[in-house]
C-alpha atoms as a PDB file:
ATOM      1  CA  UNK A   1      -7.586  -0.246  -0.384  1.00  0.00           C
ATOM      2  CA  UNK A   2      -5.554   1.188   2.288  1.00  0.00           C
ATOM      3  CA  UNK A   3      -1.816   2.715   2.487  1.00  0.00           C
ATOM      4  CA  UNK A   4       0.276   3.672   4.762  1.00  0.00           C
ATOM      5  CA  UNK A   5       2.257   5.619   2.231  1.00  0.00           C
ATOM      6  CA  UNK A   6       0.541   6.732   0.795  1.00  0.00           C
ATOM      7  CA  UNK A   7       4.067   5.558   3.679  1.00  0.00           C
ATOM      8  CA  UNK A   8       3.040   5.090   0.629  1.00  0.00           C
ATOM      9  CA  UNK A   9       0.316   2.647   0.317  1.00  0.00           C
ATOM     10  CA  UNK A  10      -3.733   1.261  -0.789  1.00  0.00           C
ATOM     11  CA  UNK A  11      -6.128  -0.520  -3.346  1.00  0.00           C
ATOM     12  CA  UNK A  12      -9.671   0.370  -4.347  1.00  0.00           C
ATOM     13  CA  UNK A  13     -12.227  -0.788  -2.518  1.00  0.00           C
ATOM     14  CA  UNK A  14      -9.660  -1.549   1.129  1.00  0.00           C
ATOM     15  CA  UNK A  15      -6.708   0.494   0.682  1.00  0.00           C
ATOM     16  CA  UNK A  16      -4.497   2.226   3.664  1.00  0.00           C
ATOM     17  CA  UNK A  17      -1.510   4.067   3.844  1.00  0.00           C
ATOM     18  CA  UNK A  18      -0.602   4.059   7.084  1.00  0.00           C
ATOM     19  CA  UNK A  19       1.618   7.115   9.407  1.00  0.00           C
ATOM     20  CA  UNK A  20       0.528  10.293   8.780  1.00  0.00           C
ATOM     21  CA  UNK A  21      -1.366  12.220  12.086  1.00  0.00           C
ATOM     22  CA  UNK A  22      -4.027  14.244  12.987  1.00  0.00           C
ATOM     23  CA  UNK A  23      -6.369  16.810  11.579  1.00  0.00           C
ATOM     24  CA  UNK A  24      -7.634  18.752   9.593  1.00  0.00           C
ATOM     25  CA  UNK A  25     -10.211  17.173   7.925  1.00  0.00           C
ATOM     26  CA  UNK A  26      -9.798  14.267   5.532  1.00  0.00           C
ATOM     27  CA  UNK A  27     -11.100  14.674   1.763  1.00  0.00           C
ATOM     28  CA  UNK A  28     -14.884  14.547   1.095  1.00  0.00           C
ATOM     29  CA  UNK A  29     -15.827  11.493  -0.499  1.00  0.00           C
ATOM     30  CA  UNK A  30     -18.803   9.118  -1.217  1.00  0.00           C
ATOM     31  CA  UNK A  31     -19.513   7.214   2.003  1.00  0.00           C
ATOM     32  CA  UNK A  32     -18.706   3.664   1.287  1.00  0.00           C
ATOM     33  CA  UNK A  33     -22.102   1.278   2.485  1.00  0.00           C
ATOM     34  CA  UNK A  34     -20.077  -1.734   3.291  1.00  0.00           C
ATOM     35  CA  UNK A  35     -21.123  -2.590   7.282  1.00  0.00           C
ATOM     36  CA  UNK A  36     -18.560  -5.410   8.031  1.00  0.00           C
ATOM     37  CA  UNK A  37     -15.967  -3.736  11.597  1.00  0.00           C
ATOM     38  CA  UNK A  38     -13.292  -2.160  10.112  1.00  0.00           C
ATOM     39  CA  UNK A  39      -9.955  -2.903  11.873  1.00  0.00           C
ATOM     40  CA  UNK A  40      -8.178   0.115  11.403  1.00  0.00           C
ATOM     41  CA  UNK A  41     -11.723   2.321  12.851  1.00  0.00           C
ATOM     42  CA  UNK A  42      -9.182   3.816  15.343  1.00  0.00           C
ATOM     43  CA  UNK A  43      -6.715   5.510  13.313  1.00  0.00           C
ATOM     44  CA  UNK A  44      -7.107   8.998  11.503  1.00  0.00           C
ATOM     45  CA  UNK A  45      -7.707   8.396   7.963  1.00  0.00           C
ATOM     46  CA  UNK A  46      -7.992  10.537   4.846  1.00  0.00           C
ATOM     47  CA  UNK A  47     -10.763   9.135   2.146  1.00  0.00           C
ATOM     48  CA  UNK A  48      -9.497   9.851  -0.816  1.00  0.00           C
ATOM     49  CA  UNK A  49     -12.268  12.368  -3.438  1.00  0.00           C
ATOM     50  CA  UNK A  50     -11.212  13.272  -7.106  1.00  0.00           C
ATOM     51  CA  UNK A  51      -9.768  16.368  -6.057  1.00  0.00           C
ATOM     52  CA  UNK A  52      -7.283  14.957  -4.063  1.00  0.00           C
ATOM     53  CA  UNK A  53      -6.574  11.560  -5.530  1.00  0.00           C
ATOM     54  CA  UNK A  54      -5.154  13.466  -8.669  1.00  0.00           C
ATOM     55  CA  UNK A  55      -3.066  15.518  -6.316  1.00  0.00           C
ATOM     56  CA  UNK A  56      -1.700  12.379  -4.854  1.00  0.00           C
ATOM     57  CA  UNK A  57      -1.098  10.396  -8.025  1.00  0.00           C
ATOM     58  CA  UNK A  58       2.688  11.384  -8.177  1.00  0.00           C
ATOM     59  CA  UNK A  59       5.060   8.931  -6.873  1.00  0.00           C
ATOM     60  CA  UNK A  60       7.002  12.046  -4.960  1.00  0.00           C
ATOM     61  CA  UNK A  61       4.503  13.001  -3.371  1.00  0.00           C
ATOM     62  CA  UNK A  62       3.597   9.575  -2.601  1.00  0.00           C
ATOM     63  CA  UNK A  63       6.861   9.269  -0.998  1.00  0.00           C
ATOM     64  CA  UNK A  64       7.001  12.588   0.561  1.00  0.00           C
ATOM     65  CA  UNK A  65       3.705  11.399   2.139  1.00  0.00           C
ATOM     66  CA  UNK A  66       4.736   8.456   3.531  1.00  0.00           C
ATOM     67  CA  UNK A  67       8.149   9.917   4.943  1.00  0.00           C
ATOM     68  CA  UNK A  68       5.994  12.140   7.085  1.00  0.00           C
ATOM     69  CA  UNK A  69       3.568   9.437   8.461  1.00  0.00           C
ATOM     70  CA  UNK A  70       6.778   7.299   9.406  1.00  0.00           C
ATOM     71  CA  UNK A  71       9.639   9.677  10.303  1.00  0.00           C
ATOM     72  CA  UNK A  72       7.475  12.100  12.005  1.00  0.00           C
ATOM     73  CA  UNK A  73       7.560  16.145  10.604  1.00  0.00           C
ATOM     74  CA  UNK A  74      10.046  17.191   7.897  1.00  0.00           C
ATOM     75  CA  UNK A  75      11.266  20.448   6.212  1.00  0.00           C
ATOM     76  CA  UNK A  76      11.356  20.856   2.345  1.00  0.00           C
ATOM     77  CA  UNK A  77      14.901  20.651   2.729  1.00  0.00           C
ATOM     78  CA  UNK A  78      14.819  17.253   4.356  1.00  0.00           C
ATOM     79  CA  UNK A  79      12.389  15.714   2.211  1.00  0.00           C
ATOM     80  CA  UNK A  80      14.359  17.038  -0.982  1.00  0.00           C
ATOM     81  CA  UNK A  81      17.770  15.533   0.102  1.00  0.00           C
ATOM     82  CA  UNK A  82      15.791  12.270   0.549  1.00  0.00           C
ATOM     83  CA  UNK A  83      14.206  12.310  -2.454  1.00  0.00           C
ATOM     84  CA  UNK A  84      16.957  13.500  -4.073  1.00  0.00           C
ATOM     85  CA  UNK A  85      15.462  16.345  -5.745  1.00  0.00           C
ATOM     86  CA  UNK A  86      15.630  19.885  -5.441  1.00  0.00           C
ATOM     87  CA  UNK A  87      14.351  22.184  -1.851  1.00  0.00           C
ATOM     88  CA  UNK A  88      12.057  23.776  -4.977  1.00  0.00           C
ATOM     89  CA  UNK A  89      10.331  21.175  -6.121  1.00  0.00           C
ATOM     90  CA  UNK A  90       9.866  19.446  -2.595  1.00  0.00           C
ATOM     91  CA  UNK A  91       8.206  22.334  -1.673  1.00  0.00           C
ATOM     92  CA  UNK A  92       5.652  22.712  -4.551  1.00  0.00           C
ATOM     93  CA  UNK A  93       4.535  19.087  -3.964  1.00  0.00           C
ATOM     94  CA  UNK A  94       4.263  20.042   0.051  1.00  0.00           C
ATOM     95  CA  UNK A  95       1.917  22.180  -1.385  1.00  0.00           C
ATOM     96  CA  UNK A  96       0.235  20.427  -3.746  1.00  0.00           C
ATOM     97  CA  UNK A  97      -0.420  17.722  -0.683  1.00  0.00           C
ATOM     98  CA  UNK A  98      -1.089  21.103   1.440  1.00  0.00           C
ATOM     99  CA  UNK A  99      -4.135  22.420  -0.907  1.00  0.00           C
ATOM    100  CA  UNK A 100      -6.137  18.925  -0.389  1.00  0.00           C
ATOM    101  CA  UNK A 101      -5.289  18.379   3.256  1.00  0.00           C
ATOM    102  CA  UNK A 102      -2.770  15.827   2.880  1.00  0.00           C
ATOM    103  CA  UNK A 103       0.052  17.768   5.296  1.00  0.00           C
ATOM    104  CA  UNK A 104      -0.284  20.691   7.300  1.00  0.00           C
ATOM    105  CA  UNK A 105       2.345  22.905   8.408  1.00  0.00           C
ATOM    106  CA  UNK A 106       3.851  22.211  12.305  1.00  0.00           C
ATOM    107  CA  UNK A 107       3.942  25.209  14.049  1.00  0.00           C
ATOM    108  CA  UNK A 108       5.725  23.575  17.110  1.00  0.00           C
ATOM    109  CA  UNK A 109       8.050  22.252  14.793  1.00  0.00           C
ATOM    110  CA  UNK A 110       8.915  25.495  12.479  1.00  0.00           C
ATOM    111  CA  UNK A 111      10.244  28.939  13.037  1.00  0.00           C
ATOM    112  CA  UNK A 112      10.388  32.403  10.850  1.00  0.00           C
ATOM    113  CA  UNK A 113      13.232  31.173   8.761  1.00  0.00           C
ATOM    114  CA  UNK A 114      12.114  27.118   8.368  1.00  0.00           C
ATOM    115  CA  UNK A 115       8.732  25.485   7.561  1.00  0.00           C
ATOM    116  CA  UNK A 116       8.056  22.231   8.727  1.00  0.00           C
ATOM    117  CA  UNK A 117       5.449  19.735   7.810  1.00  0.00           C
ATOM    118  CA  UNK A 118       3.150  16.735   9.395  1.00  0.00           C
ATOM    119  CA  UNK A 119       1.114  14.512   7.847  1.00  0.00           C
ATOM    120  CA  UNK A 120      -2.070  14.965   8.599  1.00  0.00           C
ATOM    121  CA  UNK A 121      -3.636  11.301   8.953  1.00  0.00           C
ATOM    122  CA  UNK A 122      -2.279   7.951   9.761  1.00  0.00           C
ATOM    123  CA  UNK A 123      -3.014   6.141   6.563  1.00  0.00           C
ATOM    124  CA  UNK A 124      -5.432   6.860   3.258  1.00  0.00           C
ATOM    125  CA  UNK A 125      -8.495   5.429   1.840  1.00  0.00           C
ATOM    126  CA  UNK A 126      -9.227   4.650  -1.658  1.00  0.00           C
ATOM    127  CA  UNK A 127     -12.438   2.746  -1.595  1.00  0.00           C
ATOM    128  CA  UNK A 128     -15.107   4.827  -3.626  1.00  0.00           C
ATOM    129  CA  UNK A 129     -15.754   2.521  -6.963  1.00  0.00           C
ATOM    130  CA  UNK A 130     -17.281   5.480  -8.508  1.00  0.00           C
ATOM    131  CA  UNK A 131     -13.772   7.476  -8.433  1.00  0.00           C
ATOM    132  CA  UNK A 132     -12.165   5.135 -11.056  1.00  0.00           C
ATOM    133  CA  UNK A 133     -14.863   5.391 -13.621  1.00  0.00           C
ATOM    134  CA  UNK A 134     -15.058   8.969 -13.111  1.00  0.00           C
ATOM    135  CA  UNK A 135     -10.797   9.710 -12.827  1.00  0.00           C
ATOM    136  CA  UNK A 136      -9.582   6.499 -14.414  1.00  0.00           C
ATOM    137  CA  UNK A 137      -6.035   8.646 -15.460  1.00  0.00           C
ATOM    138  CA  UNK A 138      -5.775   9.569 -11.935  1.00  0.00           C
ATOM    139  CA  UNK A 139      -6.496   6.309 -10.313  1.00  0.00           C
ATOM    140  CA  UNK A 140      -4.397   4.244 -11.893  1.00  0.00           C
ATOM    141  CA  UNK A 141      -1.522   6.833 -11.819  1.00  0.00           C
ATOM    142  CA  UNK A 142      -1.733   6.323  -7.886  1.00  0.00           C
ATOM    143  CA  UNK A 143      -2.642   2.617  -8.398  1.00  0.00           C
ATOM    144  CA  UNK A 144       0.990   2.418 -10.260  1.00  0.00           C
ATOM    145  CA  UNK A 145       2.371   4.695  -7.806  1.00  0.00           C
ATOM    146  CA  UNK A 146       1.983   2.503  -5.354  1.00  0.00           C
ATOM    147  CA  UNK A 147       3.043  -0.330  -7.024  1.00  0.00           C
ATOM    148  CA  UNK A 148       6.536   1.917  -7.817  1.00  0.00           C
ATOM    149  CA  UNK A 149       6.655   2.566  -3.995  1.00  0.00           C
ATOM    150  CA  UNK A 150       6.349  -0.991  -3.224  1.00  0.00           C
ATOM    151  CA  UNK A 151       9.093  -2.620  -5.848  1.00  0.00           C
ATOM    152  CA  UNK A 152      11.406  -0.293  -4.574  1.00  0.00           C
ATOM    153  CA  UNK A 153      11.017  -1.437  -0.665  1.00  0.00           C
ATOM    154  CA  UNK A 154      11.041  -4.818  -1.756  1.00  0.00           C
ATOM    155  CA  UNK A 155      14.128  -4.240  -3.781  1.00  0.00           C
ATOM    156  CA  UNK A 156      15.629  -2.794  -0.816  1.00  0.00           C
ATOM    157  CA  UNK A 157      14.577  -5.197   1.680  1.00  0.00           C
ATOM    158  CA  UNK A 158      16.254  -7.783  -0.730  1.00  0.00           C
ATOM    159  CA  UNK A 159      19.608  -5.735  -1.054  1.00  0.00           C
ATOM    160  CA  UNK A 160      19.476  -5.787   2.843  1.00  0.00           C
ATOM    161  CA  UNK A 161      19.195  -9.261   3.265  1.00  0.00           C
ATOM    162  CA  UNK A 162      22.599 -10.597   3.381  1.00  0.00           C
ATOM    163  CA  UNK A 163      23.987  -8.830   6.085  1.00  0.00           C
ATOM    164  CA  UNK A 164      20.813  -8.382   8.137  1.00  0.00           C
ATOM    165  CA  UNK A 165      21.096 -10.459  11.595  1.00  0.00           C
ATOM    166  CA  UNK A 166      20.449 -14.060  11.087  1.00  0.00           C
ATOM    167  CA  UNK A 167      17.284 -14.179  13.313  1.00  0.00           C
ATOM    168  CA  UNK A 168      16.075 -11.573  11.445  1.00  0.00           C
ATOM    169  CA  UNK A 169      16.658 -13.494   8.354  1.00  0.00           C
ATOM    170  CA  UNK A 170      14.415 -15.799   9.513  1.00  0.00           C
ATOM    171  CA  UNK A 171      11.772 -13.170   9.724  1.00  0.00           C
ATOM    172  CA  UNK A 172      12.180 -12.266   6.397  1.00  0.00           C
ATOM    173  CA  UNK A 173       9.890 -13.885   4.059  1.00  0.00           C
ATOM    174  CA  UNK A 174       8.696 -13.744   0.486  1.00  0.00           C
ATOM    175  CA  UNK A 175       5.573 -15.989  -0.520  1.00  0.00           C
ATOM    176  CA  UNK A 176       2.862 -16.724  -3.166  1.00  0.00           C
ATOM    177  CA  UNK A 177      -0.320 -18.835  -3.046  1.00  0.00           C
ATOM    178  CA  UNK A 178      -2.183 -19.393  -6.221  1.00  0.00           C
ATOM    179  CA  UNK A 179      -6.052 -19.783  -5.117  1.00  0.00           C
ATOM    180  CA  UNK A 180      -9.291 -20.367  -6.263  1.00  0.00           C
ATOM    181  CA  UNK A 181     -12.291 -18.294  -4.879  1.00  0.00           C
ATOM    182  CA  UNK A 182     -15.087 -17.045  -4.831  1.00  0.00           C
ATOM    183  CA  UNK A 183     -15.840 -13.157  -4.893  1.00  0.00           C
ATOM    184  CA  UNK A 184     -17.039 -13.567  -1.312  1.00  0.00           C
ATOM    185  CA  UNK A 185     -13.886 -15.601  -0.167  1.00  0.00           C
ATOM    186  CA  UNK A 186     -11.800 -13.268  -1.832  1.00  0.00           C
ATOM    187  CA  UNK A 187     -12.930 -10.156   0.564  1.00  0.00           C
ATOM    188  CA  UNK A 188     -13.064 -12.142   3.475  1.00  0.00           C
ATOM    189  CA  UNK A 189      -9.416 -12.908   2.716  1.00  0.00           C
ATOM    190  CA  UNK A 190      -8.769  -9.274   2.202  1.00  0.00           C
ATOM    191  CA  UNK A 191     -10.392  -8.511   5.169  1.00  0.00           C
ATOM    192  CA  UNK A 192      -8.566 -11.419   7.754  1.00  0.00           C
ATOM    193  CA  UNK A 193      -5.296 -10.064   6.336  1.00  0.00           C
ATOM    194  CA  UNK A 194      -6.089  -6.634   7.262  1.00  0.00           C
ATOM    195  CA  UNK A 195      -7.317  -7.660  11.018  1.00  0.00           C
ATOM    196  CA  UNK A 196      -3.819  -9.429  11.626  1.00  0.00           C
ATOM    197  CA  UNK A 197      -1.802  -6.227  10.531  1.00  0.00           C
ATOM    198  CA  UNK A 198      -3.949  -4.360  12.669  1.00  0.00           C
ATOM    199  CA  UNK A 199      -3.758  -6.191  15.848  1.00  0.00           C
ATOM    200  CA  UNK A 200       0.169  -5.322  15.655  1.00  0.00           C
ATOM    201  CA  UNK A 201       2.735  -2.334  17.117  1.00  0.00           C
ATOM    202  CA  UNK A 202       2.622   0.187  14.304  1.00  0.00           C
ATOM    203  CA  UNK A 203       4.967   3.231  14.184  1.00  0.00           C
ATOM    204  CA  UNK A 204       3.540   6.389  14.980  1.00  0.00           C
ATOM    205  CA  UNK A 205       6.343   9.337  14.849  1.00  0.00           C
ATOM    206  CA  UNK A 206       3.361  11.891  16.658  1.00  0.00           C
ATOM    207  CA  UNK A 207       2.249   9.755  19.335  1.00  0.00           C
ATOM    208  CA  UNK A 208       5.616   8.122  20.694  1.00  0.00           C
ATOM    209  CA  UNK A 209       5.367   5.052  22.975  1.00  0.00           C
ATOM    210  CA  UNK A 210       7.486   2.774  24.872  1.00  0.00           C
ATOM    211  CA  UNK A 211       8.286  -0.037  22.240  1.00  0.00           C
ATOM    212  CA  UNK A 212      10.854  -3.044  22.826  1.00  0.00           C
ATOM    213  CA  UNK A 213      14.452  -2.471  23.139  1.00  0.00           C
ATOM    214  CA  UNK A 214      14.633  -5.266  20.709  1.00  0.00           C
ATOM    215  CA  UNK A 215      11.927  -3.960  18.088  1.00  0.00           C
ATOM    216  CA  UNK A 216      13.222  -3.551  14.427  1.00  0.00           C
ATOM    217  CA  UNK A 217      11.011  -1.557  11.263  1.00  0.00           C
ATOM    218  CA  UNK A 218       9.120  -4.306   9.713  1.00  0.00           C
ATOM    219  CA  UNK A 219       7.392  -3.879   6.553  1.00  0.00           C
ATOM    220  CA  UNK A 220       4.362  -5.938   5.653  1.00  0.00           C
ATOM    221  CA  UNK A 221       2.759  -5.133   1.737  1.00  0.00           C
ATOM    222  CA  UNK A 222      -0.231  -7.499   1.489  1.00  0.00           C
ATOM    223  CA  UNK A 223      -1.156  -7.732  -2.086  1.00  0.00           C
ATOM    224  CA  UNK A 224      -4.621  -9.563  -3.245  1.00  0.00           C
ATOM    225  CA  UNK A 225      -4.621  -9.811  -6.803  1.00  0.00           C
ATOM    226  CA  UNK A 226      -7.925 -10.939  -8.786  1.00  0.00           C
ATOM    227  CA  UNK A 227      -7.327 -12.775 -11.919  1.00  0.00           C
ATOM    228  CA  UNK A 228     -10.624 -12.918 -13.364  1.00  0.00           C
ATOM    229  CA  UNK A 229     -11.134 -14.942 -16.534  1.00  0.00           C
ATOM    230  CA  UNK A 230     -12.136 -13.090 -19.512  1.00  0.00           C
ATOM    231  CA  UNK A 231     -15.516 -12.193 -19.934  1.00  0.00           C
ATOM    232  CA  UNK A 232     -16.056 -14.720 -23.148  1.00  0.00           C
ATOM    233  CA  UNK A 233     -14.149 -17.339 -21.474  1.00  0.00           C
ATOM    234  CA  UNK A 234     -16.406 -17.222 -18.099  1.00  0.00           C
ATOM    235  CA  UNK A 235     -19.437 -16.750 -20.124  1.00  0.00           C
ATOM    236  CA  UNK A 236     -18.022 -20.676 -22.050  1.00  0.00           C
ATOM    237  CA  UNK A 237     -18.810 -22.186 -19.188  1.00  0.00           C
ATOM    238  CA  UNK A 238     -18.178 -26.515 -19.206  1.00  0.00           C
ATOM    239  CA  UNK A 239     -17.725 -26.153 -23.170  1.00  0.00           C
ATOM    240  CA  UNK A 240     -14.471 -23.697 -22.309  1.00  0.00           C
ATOM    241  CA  UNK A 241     -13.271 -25.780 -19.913  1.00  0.00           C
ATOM    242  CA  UNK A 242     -13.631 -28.939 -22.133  1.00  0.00           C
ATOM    243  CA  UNK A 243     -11.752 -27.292 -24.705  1.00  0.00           C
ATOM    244  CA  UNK A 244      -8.702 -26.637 -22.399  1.00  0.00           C
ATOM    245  CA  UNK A 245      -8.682 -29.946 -21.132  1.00  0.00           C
ATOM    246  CA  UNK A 246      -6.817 -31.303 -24.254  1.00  0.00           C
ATOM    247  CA  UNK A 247      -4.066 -29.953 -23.241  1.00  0.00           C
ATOM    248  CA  UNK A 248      -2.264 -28.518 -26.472  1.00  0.00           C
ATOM    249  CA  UNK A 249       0.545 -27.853 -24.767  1.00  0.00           C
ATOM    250  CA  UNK A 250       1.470 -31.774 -23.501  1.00  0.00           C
ATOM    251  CA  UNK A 251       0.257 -30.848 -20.168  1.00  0.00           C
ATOM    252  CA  UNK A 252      -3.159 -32.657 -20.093  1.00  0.00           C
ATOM    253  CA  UNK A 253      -4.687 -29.822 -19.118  1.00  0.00           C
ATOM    254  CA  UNK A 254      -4.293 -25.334 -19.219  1.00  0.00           C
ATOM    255  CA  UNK A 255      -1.360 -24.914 -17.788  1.00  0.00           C
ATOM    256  CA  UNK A 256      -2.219 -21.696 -16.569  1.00  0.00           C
ATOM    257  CA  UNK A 257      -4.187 -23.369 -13.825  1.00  0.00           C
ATOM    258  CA  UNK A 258      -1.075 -25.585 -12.574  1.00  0.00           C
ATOM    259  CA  UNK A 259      -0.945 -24.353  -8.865  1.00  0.00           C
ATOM    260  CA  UNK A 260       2.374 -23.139  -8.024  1.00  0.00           C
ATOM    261  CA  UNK A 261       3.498 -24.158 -12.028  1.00  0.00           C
ATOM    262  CA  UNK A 262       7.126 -22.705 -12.656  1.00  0.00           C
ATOM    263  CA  UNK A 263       8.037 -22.079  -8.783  1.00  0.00           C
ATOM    264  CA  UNK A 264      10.527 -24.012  -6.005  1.00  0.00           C
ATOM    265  CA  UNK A 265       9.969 -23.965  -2.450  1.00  0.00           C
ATOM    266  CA  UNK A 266      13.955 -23.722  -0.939  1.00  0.00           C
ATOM    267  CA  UNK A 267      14.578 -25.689   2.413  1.00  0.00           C
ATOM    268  CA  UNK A 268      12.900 -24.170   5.273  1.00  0.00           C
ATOM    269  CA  UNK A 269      15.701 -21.570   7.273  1.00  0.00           C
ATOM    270  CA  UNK A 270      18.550 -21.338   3.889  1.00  0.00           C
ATOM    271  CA  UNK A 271      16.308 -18.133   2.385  1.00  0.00           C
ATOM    272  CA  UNK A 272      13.605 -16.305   1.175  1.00  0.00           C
ATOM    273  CA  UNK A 273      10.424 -18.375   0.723  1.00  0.00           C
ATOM    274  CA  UNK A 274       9.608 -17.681  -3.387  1.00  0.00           C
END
């Protein structure tokens, strides 16, 4: 799982947050053995160990993070008004994010009376299996985390929709696909999603570079969500499936396997695809 939030954002095994900078080091963690190219090899990344998972499994912080990696450096001040919290408590979770190598102060930025802060990577790693059997509290406090980060963006790209220019309303899209695969499909989905996002402009506050006149903050969230059967039911084999096929419910079959059951498709250009 990778986020950028951690601009916020990630998921166990391939998460990234992306926007944070350079060194120091990134977290010790278990070295993960999958071989297949990673597409995001180029940027500085911090792998995510117990230690500092639990320090980032706070949704401020999470958001503080993910401020720095896309608005560049930031004071306690800054972040606080943003946040809408207090300059006190901004600057306890700077240093909470500090301690594990999160953010690091800026000394070209800050001066004797003002303390500014970086991020210190471009995005975050959560992809050591072994971290959510051994912190299962902490991991799915930044699992939710990020989930809280992204229903807020969402909710805000929605609120902005309206009066956003009309080309870029065609931009704008909202989509599911229902699917049926295999374990193997399903990471080589996960994987082709995460070569297209890397192949594009991202936005890098420490390392500015001529961009388009006409380029506008785009957010992408790419969400792959398993929906294994239960254990008993997978282990039923034909004899489960025979005893869904029925169809109790008048539908001649589980409904819960209707593709795209309970959804409309509007006409192409008058919205948000749903």
């Amino acid at each position: 799982m990778h986020s950028e939030a951690d601009d916020s954002t990630s998921h166990p095994a391939g998460a990234v947050n992306a926007a944070d900078g350079t060194p120091p080091e990134a977290p010790d963690a278990v070295a993960p053995t999958d071989t297949r190219p990673d597409p995001f090899a180029g940027r500085s990344t911090a792998r995510l160990d117990a230690r500092s998972l639990r320090a980032v499994a706070h949704p401020r912080r999470l958001r503080m993070l993910g401020e720095l990696r896309r608005h560049g450096p930031s004071t306690a001040t800054r972040l606080a008004a943003k946040l809408g919290i207090n300059t006190g408590s901004a600057s306890y979770h700077l240093r909470q994010l500090a301690d594990v190598g999160l953010v690091a102060e800026d000394p070209a930025e800050g001066t004797s009376r003002e303390r500014w802060w970086r991020a210190a990577h471009e995005m975050t790693r959560f992809d050591d299996r072994e971290l959510l059997v051994q912190e299962p509290e902490a991991s799915m406090a930044y699992i939710q985390a990020i989930e809280s980060f992204y229903t807020a963006r969402l909710r805000s790209g929605v609120e902005a929709y309206q009066d956003m220019p009309r080309e870029w309303q065609q931009v704008f899209t909202m989509s599911d696909v229902s699917l049926r695969l295999t374990l193997a499909e399903g990471e080589q989905l996960r994987d082709e999603l995460a070569e297209v996002l890397a192949r594009y402009r991202w936005e890098d506050p420490n390392a500015p570079r001529e961009v388009p006149a006409d380029a506008e903050y785009v957010s992408a969230v790419t969400l792959v969500l398993p929906e294994p059967a239960p254990r008993e039911d997978a282990e039923g084999g034909a004899e489960a499936q025979d005893a869904h096929a029925g169809g109790d419910d008048g539908s001649g079959g589980d409904a819960r396997l209707a593709p795209g059951a309970g959804r409309s498709r509007p006409p192409a250009g008058d919205g948000p695809e749903r």
